[in-house]
C-alpha atoms as a PDB file:
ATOM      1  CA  UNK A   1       0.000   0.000   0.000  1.00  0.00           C
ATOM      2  CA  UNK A   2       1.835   3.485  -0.790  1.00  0.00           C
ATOM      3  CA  UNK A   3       1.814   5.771   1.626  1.00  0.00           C
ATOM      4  CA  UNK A   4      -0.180   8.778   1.959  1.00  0.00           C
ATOM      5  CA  UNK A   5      -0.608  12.114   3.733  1.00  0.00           C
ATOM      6  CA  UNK A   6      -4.210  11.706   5.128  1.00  0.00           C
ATOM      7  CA  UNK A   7      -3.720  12.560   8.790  1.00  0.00           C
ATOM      8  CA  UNK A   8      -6.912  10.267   9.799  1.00  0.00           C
ATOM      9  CA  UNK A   9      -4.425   7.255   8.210  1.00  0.00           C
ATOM     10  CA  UNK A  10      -2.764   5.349  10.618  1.00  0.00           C
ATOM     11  CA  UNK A  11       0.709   5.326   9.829  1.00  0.00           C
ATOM     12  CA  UNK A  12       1.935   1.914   8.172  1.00  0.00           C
ATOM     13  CA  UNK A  13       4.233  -0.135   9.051  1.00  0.00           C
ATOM     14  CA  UNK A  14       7.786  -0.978   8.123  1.00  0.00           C
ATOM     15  CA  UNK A  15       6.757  -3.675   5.773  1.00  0.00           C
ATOM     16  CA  UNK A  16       7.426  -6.483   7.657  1.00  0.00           C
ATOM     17  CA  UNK A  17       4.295  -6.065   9.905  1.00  0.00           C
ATOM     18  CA  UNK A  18       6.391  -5.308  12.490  1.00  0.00           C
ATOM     19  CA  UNK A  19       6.006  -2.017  15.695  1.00  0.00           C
ATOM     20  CA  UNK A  20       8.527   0.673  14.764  1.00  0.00           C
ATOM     21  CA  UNK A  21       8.436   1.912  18.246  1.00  0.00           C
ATOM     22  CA  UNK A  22       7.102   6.006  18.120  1.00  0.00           C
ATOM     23  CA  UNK A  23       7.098   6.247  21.866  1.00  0.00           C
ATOM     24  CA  UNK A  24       3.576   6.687  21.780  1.00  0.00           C
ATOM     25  CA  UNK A  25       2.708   8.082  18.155  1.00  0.00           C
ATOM     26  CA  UNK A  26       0.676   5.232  17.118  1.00  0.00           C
ATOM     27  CA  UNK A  27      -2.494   2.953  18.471  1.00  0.00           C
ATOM     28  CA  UNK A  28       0.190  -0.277  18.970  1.00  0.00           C
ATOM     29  CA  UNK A  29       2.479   1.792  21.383  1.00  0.00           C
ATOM     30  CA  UNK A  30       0.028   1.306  24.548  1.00  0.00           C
ATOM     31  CA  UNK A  31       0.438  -2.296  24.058  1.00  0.00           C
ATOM     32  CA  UNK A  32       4.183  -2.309  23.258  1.00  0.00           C
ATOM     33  CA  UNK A  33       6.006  -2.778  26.820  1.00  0.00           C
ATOM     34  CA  UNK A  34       9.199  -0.853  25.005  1.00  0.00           C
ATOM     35  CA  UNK A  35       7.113   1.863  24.153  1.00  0.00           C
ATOM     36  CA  UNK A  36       5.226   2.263  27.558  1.00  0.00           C
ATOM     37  CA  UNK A  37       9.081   2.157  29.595  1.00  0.00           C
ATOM     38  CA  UNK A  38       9.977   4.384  27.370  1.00  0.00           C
ATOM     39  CA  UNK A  39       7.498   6.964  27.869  1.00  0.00           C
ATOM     40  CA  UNK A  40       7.299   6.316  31.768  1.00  0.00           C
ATOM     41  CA  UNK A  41      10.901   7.076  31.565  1.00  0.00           C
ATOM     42  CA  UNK A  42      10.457  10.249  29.640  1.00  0.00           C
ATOM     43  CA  UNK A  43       7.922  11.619  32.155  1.00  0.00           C
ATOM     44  CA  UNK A  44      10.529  10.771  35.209  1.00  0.00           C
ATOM     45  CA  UNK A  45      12.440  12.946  37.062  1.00  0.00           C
ATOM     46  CA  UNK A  46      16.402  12.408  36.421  1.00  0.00           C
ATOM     47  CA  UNK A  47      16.824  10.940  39.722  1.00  0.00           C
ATOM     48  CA  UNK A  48      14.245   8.298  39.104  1.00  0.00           C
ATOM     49  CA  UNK A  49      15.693   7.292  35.365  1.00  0.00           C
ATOM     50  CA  UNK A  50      19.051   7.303  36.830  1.00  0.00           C
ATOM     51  CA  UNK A  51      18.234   5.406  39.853  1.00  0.00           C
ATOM     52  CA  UNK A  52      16.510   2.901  37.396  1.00  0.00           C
ATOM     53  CA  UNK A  53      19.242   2.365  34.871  1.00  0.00           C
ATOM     54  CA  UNK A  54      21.174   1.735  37.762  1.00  0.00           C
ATOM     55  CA  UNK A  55      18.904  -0.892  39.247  1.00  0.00           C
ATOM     56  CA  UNK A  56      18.848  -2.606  35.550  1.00  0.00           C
ATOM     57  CA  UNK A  57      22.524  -2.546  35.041  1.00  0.00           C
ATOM     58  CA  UNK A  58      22.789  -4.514  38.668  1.00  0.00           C
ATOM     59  CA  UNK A  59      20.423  -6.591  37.029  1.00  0.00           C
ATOM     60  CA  UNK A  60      22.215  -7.621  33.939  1.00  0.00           C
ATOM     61  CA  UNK A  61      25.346  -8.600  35.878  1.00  0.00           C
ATOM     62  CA  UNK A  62      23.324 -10.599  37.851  1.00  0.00           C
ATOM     63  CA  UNK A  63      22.000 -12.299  35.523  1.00  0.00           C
ATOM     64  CA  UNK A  64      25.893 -12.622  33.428  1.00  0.00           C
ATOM     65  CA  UNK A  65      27.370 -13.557  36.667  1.00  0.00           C
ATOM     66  CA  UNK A  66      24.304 -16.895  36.910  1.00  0.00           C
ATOM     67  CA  UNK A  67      25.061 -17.248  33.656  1.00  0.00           C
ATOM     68  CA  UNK A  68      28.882 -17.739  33.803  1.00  0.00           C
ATOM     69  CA  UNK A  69      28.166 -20.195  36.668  1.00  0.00           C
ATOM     70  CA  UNK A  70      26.032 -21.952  34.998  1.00  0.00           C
ATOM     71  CA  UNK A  71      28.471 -22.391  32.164  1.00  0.00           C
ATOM     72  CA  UNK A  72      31.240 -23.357  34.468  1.00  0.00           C
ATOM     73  CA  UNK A  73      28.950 -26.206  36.337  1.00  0.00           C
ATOM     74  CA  UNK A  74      28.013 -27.697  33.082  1.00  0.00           C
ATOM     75  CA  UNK A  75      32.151 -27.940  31.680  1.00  0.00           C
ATOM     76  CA  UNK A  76      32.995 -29.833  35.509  1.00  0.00           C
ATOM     77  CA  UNK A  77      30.164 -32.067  34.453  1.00  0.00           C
ATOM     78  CA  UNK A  78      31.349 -32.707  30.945  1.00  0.00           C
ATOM     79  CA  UNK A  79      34.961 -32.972  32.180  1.00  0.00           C
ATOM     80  CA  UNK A  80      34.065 -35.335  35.425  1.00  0.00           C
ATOM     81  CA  UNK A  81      31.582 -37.775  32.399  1.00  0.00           C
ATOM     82  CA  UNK A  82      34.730 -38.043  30.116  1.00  0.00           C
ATOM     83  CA  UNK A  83      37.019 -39.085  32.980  1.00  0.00           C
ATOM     84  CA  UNK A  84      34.379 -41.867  33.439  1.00  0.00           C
ATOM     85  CA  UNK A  85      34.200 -42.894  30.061  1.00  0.00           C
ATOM     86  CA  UNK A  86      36.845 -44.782  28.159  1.00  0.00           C
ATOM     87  CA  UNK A  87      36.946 -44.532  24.174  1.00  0.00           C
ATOM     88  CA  UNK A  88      36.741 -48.042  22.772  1.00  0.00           C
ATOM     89  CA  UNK A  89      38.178 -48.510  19.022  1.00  0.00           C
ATOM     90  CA  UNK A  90      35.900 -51.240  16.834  1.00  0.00           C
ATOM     91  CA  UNK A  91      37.948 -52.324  13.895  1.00  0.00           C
END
């Protein structure tokens, strides 16, 4: 569909039928969670966004640091199974 320059058009999409994110521009951004952080963030004072981003980046180390220990548990396991198991050649 080409575009056009009725305002009482919603605006299309990118073509792929996917949310462009406008920060509240369009009908889909009330359901988009991106969109609805993004505007509550916005509205915030600079203490509260700063105190956020703050809490988040705690977060994502969190989360790395589980990660990386779950990574490590899983190569003792491998390496304790292939003390255990002895290759046998079939000729």
């Amino acid at each position: 569909m080409p575009p056009t320059d009725d305002p009482q058009q919603p605006p299309s999409d990118n073509g792929g039928g996917q949310h462009m994110h406008g920060f509240g521009g369009s009908p889909e951004c009330s359901l988009c969670p991106i969109c609805v952080a993004l505007q509550a963030l916005g509205s915030a004072r600079p203490d509260v966004t700063s105190h956020l981003l703050s809490a988040a980046r705690e977060l994502a180390l969190a989360v790395k640091t589980a990660a990386e220990g779950q990574v490590e548990a899983t190569d003792r396991a491998q390496s304790v199974m292939s003390d255990r198991l002895t290759r046998i050649n079939i000729d």
